[in-house]
Protein backbone atom coordinates (compact mmCIF):
# COMPACT_ATOMS: atom_id res chain seq x y z
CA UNK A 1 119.57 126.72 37.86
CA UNK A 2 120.39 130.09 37.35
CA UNK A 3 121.80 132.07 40.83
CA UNK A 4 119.13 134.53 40.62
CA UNK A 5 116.34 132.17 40.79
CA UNK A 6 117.74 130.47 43.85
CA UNK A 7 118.44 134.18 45.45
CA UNK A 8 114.57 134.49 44.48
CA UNK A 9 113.74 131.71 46.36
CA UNK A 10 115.61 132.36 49.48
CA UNK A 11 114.13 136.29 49.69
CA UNK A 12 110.81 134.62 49.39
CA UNK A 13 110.70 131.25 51.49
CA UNK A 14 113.35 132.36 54.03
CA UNK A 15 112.60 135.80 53.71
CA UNK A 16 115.93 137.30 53.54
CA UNK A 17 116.89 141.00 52.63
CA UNK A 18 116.68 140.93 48.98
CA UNK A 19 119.87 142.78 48.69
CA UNK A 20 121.67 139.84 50.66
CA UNK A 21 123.72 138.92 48.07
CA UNK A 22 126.32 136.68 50.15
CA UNK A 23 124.88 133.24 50.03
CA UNK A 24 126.54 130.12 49.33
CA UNK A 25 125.00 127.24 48.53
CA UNK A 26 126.75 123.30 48.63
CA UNK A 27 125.30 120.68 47.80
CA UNK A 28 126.30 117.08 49.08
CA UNK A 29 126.20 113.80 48.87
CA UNK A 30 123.66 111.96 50.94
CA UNK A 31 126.94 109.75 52.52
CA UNK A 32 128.65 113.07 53.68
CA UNK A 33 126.58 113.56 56.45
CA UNK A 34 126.66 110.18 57.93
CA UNK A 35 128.82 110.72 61.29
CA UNK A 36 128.71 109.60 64.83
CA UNK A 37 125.81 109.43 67.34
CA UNK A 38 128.03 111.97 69.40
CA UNK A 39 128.46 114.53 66.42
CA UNK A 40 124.28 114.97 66.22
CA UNK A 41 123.93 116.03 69.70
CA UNK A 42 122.69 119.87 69.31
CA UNK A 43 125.22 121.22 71.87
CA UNK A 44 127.84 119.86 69.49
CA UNK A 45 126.87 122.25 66.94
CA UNK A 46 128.29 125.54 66.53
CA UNK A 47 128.53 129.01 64.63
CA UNK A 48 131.23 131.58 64.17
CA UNK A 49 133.44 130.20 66.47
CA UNK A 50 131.05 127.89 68.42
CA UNK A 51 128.00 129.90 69.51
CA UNK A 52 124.66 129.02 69.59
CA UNK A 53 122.75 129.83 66.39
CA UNK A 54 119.95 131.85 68.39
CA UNK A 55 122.63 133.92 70.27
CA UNK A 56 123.98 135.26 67.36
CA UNK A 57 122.45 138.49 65.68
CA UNK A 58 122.24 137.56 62.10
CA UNK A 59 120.55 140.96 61.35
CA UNK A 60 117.04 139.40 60.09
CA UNK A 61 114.72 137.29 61.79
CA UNK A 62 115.08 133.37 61.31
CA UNK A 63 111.88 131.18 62.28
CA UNK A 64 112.07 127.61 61.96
């Protein structure tokens, strides 16, 4: 699928700044996410460095 369709999708479902240009997308195998009971607790997750997701200031509004 060609990047700019993806990019396309992303301004429009997510809505992301359209000129937001650094995205990378990986896809993986359904087995690579099998891990321990432990790993899936949400205060084992992390971003830049370990914070919370909704402390950090991304610069555009996520809503989940």
């Amino acid at each position: 699928m060609p990047t700019v369709l993806i990019h396309g999708a992303l301004v429009t479902a997510f809505r992301i700044p359209a000129e937001d240009k650094h995205v990378r997308l990986v896809v993986h195998e359904p087995h690579r996410f099998a891990c321990s009971p432990k790993r899936t607790q949400p205060e084992d997750w992390g971003i830049r460095g370990g914070q919370a997701a909704s402390d950090v200031d991304l610069g555009f509004d996520v809503r989940v």
